[in-house]
C-alpha atoms as a PDB file:
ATOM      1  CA  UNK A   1      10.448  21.478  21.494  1.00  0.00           C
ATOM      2  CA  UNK A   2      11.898  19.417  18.743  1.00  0.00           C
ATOM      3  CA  UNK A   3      10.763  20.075  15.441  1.00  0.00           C
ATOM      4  CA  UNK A   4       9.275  17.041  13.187  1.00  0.00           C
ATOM      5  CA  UNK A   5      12.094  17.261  10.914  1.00  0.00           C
ATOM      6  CA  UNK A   6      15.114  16.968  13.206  1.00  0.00           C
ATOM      7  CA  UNK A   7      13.387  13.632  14.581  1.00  0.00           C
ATOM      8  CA  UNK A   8      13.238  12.011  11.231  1.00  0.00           C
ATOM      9  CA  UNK A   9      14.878   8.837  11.633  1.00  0.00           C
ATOM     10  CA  UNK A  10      14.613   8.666   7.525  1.00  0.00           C
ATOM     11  CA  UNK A  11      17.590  10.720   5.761  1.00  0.00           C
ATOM     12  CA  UNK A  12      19.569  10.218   2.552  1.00  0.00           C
ATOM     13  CA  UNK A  13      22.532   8.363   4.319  1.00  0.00           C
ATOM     14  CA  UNK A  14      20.222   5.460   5.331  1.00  0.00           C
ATOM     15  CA  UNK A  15      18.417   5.370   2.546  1.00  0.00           C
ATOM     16  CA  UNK A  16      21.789   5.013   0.723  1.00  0.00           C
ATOM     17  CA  UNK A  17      23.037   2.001   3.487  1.00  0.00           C
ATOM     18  CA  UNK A  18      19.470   0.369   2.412  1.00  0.00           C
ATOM     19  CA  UNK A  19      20.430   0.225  -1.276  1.00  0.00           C
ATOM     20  CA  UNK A  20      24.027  -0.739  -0.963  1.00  0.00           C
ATOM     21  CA  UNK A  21      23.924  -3.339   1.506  1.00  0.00           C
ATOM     22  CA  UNK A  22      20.563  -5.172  -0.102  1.00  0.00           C
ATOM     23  CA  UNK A  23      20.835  -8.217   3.251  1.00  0.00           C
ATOM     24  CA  UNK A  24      18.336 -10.418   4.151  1.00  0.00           C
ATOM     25  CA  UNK A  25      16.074  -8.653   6.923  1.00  0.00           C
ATOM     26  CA  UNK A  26      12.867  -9.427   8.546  1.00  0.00           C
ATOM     27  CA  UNK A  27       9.913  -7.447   9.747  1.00  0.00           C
ATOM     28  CA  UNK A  28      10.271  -6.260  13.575  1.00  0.00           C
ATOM     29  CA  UNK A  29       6.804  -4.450  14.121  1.00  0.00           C
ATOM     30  CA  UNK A  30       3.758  -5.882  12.837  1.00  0.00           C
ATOM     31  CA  UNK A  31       0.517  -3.833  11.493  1.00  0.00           C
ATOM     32  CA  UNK A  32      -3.353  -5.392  12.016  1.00  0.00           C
ATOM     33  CA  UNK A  33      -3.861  -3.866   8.620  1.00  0.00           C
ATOM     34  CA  UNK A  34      -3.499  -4.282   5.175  1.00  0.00           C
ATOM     35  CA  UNK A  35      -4.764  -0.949   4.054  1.00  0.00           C
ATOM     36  CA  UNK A  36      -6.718   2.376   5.501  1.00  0.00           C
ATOM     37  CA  UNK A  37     -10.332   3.329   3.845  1.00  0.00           C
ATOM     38  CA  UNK A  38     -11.809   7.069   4.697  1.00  0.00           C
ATOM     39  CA  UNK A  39     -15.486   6.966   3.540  1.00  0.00           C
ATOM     40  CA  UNK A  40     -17.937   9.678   3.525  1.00  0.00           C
ATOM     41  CA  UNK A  41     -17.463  12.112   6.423  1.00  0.00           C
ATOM     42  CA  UNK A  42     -14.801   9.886   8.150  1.00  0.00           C
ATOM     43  CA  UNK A  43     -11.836  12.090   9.001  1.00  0.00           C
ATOM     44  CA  UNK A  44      -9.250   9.701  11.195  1.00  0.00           C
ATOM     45  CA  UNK A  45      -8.528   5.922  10.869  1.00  0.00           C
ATOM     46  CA  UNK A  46      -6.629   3.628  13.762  1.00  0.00           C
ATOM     47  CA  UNK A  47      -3.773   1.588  12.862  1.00  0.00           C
ATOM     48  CA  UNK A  48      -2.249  -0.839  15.596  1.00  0.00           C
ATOM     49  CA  UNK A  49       1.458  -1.617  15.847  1.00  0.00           C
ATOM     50  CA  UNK A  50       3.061  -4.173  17.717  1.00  0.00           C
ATOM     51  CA  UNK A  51       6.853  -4.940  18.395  1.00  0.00           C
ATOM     52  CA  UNK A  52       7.988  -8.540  17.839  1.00  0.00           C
ATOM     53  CA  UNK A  53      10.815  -8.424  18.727  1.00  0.00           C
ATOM     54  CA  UNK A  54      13.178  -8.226  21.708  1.00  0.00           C
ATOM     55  CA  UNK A  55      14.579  -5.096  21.190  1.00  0.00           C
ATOM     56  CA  UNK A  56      13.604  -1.558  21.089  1.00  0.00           C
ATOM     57  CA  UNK A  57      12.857   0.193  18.062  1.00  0.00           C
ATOM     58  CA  UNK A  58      12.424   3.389  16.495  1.00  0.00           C
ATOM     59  CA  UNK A  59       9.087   3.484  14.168  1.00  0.00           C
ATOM     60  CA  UNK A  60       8.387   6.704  11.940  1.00  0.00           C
ATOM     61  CA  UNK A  61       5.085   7.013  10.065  1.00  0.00           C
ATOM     62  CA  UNK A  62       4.429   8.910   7.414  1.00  0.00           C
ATOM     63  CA  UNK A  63       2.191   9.050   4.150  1.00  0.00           C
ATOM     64  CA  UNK A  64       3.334  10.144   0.351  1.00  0.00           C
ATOM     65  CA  UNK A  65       1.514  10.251  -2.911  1.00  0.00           C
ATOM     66  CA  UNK A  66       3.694   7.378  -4.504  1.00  0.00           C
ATOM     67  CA  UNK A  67       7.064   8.138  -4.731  1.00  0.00           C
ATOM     68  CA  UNK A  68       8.602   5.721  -1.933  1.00  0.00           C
ATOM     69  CA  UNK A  69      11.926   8.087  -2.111  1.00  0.00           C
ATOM     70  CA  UNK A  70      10.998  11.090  -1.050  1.00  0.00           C
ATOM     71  CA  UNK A  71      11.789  11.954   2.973  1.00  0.00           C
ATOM     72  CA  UNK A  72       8.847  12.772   5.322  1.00  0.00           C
ATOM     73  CA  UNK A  73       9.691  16.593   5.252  1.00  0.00           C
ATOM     74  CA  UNK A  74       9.082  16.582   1.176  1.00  0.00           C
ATOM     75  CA  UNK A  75       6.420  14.496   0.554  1.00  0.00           C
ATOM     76  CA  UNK A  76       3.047  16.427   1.382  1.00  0.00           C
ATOM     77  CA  UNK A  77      -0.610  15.021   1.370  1.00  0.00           C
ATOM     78  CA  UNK A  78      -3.876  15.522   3.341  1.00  0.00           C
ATOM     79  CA  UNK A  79      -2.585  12.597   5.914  1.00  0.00           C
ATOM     80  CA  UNK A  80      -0.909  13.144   8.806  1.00  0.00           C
ATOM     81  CA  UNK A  81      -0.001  10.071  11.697  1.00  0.00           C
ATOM     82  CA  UNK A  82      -0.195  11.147  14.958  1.00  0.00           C
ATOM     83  CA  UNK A  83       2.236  10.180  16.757  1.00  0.00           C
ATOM     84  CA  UNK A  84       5.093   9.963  13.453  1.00  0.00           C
ATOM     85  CA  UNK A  85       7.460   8.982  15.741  1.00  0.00           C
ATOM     86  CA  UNK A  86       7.392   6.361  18.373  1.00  0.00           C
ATOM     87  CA  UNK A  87      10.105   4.431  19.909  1.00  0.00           C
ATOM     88  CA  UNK A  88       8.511   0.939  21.447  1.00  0.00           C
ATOM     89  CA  UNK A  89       9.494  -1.896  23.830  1.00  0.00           C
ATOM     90  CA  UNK A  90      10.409  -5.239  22.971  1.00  0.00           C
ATOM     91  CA  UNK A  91       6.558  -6.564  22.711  1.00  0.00           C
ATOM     92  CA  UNK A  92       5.120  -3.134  22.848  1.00  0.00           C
ATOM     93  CA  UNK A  93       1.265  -2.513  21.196  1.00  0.00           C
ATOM     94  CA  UNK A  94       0.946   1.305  19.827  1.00  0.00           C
ATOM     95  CA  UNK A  95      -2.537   2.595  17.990  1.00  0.00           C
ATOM     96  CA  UNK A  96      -1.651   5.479  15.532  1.00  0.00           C
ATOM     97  CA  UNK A  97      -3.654   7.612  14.853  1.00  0.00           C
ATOM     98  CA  UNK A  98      -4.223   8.341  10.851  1.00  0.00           C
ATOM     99  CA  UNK A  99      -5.873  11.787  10.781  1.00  0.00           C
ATOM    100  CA  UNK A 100      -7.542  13.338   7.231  1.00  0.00           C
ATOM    101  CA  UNK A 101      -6.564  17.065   7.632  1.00  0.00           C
ATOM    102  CA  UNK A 102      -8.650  18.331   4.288  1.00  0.00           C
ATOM    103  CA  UNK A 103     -10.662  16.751   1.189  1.00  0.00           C
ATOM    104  CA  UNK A 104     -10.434  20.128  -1.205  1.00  0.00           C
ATOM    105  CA  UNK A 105      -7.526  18.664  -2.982  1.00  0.00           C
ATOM    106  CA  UNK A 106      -9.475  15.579  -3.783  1.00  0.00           C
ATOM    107  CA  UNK A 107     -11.435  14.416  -6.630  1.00  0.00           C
ATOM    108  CA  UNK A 108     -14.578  14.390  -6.358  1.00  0.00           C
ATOM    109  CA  UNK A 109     -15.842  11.506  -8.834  1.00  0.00           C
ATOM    110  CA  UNK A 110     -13.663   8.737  -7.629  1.00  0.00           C
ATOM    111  CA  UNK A 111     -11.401   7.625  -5.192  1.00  0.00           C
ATOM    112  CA  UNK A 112      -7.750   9.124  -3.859  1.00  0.00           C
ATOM    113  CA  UNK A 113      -4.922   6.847  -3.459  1.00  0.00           C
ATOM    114  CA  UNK A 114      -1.895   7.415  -0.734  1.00  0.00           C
ATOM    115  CA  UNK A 115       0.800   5.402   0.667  1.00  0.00           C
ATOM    116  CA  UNK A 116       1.345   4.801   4.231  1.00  0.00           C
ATOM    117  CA  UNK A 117       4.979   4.695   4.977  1.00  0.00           C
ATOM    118  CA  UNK A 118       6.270   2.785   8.760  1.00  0.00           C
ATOM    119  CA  UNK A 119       9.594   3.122   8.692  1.00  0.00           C
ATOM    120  CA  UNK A 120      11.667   1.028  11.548  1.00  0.00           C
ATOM    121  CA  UNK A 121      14.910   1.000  12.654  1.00  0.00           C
ATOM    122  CA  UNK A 122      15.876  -2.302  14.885  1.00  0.00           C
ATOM    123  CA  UNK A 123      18.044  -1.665  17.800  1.00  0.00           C
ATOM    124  CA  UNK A 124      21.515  -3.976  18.046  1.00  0.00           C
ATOM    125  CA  UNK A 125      21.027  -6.727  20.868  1.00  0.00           C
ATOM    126  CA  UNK A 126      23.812  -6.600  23.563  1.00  0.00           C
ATOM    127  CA  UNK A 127      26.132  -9.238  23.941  1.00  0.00           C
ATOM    128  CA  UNK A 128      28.217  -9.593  26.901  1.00  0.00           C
ATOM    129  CA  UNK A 129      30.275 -12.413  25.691  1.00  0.00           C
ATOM    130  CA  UNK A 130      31.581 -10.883  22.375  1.00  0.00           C
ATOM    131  CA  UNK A 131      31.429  -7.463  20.628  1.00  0.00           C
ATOM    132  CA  UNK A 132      30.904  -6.877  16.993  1.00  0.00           C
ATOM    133  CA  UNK A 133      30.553  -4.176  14.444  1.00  0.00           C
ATOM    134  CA  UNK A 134      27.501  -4.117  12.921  1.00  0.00           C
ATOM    135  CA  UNK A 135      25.094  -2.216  10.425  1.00  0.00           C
ATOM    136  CA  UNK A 136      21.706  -1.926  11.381  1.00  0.00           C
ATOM    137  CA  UNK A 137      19.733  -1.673   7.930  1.00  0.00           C
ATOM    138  CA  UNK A 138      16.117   0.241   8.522  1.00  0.00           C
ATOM    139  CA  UNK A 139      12.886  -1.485   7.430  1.00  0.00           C
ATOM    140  CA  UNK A 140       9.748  -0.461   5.444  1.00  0.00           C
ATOM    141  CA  UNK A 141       6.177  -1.415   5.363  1.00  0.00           C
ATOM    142  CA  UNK A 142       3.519   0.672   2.595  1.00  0.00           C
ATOM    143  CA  UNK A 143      -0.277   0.346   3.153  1.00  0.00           C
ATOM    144  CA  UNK A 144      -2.421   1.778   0.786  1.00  0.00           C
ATOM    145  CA  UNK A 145      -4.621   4.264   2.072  1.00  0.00           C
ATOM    146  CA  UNK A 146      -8.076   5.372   0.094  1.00  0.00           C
ATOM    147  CA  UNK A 147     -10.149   8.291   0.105  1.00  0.00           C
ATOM    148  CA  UNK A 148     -13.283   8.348  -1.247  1.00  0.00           C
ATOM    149  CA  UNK A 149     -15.624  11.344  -2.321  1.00  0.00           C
ATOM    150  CA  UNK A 150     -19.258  12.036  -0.956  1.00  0.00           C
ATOM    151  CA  UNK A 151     -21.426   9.458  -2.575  1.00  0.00           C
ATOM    152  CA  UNK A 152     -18.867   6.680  -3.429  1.00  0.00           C
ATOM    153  CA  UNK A 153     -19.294   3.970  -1.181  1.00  0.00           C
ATOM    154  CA  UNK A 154     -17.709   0.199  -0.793  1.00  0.00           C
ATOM    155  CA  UNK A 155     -18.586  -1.093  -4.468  1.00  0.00           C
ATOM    156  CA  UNK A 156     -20.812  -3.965  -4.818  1.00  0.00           C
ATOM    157  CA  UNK A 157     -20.384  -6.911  -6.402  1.00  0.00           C
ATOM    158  CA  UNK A 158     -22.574  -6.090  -9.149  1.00  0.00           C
ATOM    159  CA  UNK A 159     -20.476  -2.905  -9.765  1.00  0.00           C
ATOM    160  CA  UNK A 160     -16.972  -5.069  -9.694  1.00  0.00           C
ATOM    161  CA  UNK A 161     -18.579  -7.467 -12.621  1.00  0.00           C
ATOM    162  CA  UNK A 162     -18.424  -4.271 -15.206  1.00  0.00           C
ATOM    163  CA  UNK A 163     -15.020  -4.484 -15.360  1.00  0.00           C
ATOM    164  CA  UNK A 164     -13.876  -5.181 -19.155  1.00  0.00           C
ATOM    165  CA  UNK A 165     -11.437  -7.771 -20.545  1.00  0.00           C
ATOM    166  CA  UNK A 166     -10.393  -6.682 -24.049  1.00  0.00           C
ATOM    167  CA  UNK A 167      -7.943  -8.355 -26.280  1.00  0.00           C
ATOM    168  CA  UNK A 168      -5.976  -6.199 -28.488  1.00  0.00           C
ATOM    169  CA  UNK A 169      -3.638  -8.000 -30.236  1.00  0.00           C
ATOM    170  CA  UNK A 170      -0.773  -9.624 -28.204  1.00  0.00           C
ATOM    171  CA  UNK A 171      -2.319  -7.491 -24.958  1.00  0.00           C
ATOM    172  CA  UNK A 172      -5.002  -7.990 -23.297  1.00  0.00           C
ATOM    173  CA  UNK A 173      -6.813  -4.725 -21.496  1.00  0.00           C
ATOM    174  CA  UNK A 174      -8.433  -4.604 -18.567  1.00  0.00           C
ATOM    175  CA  UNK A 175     -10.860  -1.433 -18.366  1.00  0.00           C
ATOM    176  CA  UNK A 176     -12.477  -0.053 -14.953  1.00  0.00           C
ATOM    177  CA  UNK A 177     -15.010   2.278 -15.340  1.00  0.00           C
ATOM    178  CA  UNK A 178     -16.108   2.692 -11.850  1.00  0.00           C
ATOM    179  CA  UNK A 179     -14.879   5.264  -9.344  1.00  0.00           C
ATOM    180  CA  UNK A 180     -12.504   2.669  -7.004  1.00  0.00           C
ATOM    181  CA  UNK A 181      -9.139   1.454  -7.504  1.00  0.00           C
ATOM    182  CA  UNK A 182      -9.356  -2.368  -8.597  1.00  0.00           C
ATOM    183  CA  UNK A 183      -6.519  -4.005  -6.663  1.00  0.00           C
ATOM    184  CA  UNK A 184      -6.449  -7.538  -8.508  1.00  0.00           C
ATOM    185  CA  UNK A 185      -4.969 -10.663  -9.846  1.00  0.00           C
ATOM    186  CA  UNK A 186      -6.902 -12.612 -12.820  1.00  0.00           C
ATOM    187  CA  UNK A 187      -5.739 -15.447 -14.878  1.00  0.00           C
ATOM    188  CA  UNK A 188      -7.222 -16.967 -18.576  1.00  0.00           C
ATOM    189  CA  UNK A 189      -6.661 -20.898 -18.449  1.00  0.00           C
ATOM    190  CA  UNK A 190      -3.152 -22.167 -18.732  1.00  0.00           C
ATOM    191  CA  UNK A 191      -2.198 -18.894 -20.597  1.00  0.00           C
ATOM    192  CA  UNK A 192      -1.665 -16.038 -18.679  1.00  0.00           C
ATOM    193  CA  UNK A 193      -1.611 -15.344 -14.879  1.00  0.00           C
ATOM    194  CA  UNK A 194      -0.973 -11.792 -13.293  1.00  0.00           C
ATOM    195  CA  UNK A 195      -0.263 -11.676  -9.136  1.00  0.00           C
ATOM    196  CA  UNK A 196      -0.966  -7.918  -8.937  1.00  0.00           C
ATOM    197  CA  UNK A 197      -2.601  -5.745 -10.788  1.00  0.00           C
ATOM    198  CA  UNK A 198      -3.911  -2.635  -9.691  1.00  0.00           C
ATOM    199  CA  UNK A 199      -6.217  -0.371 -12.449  1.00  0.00           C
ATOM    200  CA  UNK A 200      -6.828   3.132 -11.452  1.00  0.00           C
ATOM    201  CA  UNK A 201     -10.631   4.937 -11.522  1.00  0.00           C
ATOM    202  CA  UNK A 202     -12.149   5.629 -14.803  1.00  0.00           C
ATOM    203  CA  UNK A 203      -8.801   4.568 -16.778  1.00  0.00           C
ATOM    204  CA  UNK A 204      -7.548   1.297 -18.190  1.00  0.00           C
ATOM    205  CA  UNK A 205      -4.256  -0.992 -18.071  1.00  0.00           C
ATOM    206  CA  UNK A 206      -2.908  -3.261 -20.605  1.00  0.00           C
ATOM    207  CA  UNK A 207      -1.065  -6.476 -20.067  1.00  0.00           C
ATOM    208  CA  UNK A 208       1.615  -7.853 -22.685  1.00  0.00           C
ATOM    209  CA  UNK A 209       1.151 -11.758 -23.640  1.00  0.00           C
ATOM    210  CA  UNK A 210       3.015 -14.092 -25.452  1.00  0.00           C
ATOM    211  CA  UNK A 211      -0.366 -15.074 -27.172  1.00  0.00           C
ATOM    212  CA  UNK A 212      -3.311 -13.248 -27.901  1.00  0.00           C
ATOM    213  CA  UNK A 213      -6.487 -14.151 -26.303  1.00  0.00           C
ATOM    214  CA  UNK A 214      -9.836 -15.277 -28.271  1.00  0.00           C
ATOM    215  CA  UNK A 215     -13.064 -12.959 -27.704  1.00  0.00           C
ATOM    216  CA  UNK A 216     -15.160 -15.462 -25.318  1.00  0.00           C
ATOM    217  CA  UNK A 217     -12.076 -16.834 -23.154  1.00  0.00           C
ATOM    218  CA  UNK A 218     -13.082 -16.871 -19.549  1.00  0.00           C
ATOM    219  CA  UNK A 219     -11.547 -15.041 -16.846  1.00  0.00           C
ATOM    220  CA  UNK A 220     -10.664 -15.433 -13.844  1.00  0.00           C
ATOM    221  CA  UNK A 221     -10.026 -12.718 -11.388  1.00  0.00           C
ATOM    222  CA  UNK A 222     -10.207 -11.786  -7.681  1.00  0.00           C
ATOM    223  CA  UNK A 223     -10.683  -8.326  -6.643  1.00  0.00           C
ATOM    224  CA  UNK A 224      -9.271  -7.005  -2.578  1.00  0.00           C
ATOM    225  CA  UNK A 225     -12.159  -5.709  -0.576  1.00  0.00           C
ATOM    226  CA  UNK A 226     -12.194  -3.662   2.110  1.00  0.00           C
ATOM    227  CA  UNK A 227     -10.833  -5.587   4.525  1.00  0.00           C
ATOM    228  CA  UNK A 228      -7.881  -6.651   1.862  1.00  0.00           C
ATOM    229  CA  UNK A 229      -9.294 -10.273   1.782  1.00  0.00           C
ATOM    230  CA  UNK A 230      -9.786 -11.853  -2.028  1.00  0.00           C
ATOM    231  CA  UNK A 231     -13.271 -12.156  -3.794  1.00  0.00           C
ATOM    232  CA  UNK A 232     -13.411 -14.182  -6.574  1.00  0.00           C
ATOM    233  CA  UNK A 233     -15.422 -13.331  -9.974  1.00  0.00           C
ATOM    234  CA  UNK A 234     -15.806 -14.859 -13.540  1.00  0.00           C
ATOM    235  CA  UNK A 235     -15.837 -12.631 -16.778  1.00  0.00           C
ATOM    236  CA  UNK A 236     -14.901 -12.465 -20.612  1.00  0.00           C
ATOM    237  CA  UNK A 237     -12.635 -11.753 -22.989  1.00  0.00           C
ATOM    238  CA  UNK A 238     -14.124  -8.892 -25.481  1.00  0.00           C
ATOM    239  CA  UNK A 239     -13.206  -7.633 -29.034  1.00  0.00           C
ATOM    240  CA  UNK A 240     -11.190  -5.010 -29.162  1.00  0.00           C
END
């Protein structure tokens, strides 16, 4: 039997290919989600893959802690895909299995955030009618996946409203005392507008401006839920 590490189609010479040779590429399989959620007592989430395109292709999964650069056999968490290593046909559907081995590691107050790593490599399409040298580069999709402790369910909207807006100076601070991970964007008028902004449990993150921001300004934000769809709220800029 082959161990997991000698079928790890991600090694340091691709990964190097990847950086050098930065060419367009486009995604060949497809995911049905945006991110995995383990609530209370749930120990395995599925994730469906499809290949779109008309080749083969080899499809690794794995999950890490953050660091996008470590290999499969460094990187060590509670998550483990079953199968990590699929090869599929051109327009092949695959469910992987995402399996929770162990919460002890885990807070206990507020959510645990991984990374789910697929990892495909394309197969070259024959041509009969002229042969070429070519590099296939390997391509990479991340899902967040969250784990969250005995008692922490889905937060309500009631719970998302507490987050805080404070201007300090040319920064403005956005403060999340709750026990999720606030995956955002929020905007203040004309004057600022942030894409993606992600504040971690019980902590804080501050945002430079070219302005500062008057206690009372109203802001605009939209928090992912569950599903990764946009919900939009309305809150204030505070005093510092």
């Amino acid at each position: 039997m082959r161990s997991y590490r000698s079928w790890s189609v991600f090694n340091s010479a691709l990964a190097l290919i990847a950086l050098l040779l930065a060419c367009p590429a486009r995604a060949v399989v497809n995911v049905d989600k945006t991110r995995l959620i383990f609530n209370e007592g749930e120990i395995s989430q599925t994730l469906n893959l499809k290949n779109g395109d008309e080749n083969p292709v080899i499809v690794q999964i794995w999950s890490d802690e953050g660091d996008m650069m470590l290999s499969p056999d460094i990187s060590k968490t509670p998550l483990i895909a079953l199968p990590p290593v699929v090869k599929m046909y051109p327009g092949e559907m695959r469910s992987i299995r995402v399996m929770l081995t162990s919460r002890a590691s885990l807070t206990a107050d507020r959510e645990s955030l991984y990374w789910l790593n697929i990892y495909q490599i394309p197969a070259l399409a024959k041509s009969a009618e002229k042969a070429e040298r070519k590099v296939v580069l390997p391509l990479r999709i991340r899902l967040k996946i969250f784990v969250r402790p005995a008692g922490v369910a889905a937060p309500r909207a009631e719970e998302v409203q507490k987050l805080r807006f404070v201007a300090q100076g040319n920064a403005l601070k956005v403060v999340n005392p709750q026990p999720w991970f606030m995956n955002m964007r929020l905007s203040v008028g004309d004057k600022l507008r942030v894409d993606d902004v992600v504040v971690a449990p019980q902590s804080q993150q501050t945002i430079p401006l070219n302005a500062p921001l008057a206690p009372g300004e109203k802001v605009s934000f939209e928090v992912l839920n569950d599903n990764g769809n946009p919900v939009r709220y309305l809150g204030a800029i505070t005093a510092s």
